[in-house]
C-alpha atoms as a PDB file:
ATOM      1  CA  UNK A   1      -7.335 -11.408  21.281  1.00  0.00           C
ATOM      2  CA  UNK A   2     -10.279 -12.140  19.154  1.00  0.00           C
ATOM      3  CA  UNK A   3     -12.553  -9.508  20.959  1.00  0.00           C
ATOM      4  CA  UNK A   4     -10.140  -6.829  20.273  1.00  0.00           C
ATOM      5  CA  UNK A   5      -9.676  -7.947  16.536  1.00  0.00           C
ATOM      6  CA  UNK A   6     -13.183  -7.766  16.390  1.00  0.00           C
ATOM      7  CA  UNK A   7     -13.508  -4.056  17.945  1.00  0.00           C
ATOM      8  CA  UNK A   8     -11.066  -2.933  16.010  1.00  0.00           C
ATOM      9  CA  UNK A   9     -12.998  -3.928  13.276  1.00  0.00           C
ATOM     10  CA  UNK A  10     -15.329  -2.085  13.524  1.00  0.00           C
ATOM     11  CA  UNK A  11     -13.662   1.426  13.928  1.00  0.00           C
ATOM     12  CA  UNK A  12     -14.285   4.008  10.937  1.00  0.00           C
ATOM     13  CA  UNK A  13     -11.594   4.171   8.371  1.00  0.00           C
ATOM     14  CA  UNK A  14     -11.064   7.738   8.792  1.00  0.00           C
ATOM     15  CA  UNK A  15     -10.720   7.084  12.705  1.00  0.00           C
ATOM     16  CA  UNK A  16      -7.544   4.533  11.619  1.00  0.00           C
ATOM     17  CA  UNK A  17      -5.844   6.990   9.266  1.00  0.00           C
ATOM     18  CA  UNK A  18      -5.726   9.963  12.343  1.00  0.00           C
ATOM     19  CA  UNK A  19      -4.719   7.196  14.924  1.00  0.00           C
ATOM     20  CA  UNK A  20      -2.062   5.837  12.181  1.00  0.00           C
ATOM     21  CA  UNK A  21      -0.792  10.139  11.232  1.00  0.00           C
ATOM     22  CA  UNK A  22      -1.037  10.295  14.903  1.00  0.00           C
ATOM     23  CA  UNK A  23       1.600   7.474  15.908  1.00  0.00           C
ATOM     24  CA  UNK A  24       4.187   8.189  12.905  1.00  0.00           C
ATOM     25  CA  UNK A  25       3.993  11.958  14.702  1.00  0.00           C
ATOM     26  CA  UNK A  26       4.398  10.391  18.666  1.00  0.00           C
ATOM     27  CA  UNK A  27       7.006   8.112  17.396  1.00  0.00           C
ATOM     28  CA  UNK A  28       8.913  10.422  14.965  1.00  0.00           C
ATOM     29  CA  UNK A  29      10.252  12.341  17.974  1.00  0.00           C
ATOM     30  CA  UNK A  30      11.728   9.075  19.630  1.00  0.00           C
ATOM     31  CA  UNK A  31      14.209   7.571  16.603  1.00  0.00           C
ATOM     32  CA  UNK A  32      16.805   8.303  18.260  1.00  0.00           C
ATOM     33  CA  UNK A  33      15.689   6.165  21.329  1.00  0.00           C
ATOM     34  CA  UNK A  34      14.495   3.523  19.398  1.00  0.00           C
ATOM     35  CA  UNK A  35      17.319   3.234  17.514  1.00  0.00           C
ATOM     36  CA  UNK A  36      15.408   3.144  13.912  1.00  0.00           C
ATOM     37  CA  UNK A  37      15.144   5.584  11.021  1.00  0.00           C
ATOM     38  CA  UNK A  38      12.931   7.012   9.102  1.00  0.00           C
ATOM     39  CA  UNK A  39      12.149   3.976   6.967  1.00  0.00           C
ATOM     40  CA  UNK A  40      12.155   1.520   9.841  1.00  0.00           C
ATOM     41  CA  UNK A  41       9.493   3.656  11.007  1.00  0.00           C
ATOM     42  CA  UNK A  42       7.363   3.892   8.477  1.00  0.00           C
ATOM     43  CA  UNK A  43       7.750  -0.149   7.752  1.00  0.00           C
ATOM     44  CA  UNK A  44       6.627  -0.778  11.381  1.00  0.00           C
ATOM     45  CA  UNK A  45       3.847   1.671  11.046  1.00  0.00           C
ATOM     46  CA  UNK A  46       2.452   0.388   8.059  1.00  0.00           C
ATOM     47  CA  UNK A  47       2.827  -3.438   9.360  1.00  0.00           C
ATOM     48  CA  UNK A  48       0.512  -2.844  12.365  1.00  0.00           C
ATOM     49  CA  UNK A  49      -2.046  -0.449   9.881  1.00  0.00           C
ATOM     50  CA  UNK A  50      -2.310  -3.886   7.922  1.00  0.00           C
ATOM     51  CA  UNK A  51      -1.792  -6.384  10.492  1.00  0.00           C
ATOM     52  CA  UNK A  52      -3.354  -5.304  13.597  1.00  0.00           C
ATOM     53  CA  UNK A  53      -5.711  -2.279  12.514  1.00  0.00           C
ATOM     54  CA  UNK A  54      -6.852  -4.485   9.319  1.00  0.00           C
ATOM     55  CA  UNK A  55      -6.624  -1.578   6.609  1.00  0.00           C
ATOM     56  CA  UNK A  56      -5.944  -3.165   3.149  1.00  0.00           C
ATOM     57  CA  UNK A  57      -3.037  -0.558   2.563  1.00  0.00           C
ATOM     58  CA  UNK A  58      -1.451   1.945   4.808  1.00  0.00           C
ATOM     59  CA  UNK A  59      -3.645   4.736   5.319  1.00  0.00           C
ATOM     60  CA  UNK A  60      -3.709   8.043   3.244  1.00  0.00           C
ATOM     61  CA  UNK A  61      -1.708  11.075   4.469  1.00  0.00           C
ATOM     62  CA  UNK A  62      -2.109  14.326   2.978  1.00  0.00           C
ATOM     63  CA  UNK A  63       1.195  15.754   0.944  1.00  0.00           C
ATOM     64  CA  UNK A  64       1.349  18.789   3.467  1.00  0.00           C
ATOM     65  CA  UNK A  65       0.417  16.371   6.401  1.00  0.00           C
ATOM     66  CA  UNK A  66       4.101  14.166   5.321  1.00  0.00           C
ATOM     67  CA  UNK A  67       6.036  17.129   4.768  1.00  0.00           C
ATOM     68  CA  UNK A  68       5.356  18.831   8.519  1.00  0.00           C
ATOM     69  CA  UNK A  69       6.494  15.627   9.704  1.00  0.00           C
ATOM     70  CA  UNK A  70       9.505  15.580   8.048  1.00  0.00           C
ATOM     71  CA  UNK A  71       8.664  12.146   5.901  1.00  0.00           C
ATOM     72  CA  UNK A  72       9.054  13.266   2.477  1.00  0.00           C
ATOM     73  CA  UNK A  73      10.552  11.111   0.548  1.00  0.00           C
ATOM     74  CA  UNK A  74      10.384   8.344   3.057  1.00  0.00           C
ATOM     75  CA  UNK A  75       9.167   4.964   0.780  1.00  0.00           C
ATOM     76  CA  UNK A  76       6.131   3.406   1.862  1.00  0.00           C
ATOM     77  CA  UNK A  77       3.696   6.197   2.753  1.00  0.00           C
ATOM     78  CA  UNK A  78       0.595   6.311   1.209  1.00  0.00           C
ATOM     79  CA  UNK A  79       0.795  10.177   0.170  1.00  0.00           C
ATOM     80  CA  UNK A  80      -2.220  12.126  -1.161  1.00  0.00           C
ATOM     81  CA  UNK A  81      -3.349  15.594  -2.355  1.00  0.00           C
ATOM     82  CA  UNK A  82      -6.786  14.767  -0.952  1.00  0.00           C
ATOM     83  CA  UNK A  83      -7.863  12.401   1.595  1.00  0.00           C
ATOM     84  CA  UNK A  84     -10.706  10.146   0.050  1.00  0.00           C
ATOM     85  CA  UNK A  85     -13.711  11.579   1.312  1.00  0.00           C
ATOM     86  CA  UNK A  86     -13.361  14.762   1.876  1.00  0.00           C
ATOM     87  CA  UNK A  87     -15.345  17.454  -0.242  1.00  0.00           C
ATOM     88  CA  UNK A  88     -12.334  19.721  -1.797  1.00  0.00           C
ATOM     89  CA  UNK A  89     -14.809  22.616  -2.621  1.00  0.00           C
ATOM     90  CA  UNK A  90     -15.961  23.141   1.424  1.00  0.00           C
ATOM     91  CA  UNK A  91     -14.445  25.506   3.077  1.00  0.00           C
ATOM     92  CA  UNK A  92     -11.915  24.175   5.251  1.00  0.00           C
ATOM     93  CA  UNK A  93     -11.261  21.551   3.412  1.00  0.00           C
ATOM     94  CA  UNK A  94      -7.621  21.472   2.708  1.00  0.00           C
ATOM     95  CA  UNK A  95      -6.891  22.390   6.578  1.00  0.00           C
ATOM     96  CA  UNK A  96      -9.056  19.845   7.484  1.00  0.00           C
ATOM     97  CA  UNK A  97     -10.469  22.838  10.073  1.00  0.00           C
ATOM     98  CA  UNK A  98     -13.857  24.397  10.545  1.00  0.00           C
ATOM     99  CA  UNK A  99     -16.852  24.077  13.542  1.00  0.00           C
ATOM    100  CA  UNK A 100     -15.242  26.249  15.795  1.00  0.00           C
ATOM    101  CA  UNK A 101     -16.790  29.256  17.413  1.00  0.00           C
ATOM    102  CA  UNK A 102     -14.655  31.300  15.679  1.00  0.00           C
ATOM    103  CA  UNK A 103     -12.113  34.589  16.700  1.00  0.00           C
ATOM    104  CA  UNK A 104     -13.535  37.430  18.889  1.00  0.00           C
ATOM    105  CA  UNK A 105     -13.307  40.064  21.474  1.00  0.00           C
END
């Protein structure tokens, strides 16, 4: 147990906050299974961000990022216009996107 707190240490903060968008997404579509709500979710998701993934707070989601899912409204999210970090004058920045090779023929 003490070699996976420590590995899970030292993952990125940024690399947290996907893993943490990416679970509230995987487990938004199972509720009903699991028998919880919204909130529920959201509680248990931000209990293992702090607890197991050692993040002070829940991690940042982006406004639009909470609405796709479906979470608006939902207490406890840490909802932001802009995710700390990023550069809001790159292009691509508010989609998050860029690098690819691009359209074509």
């Amino acid at each position: 147990a003490a070699a996976v707190a420590a590995a899970v240490r030292r993952v990125d903060d940024r690399t947290k906050a996907q893993h943490y968008a990416a679970e509230l997404g995987y487990r938004k579509g199972m509720l009903r299974k699991m028998g919880w709500n919204a909130e529920r979710l959201v509680r248990e998701a931000n209990a293992y961000a702090v607890d197991f993934m050692g993040c002070p707070e829940p991690p940042p989601m982006l406004k639009s990022t909470v609405g796709k899912m479906g979470l608006k409204g939902v207490p406890g999210l840490n909802v932001v216009s802009q995710l700390p970090g990023s550069d809001a004058g790159s292009p691509g920045a508010a989609r998050g996107g860029g690098g690819g090779p691009g359209g074509g023929k």
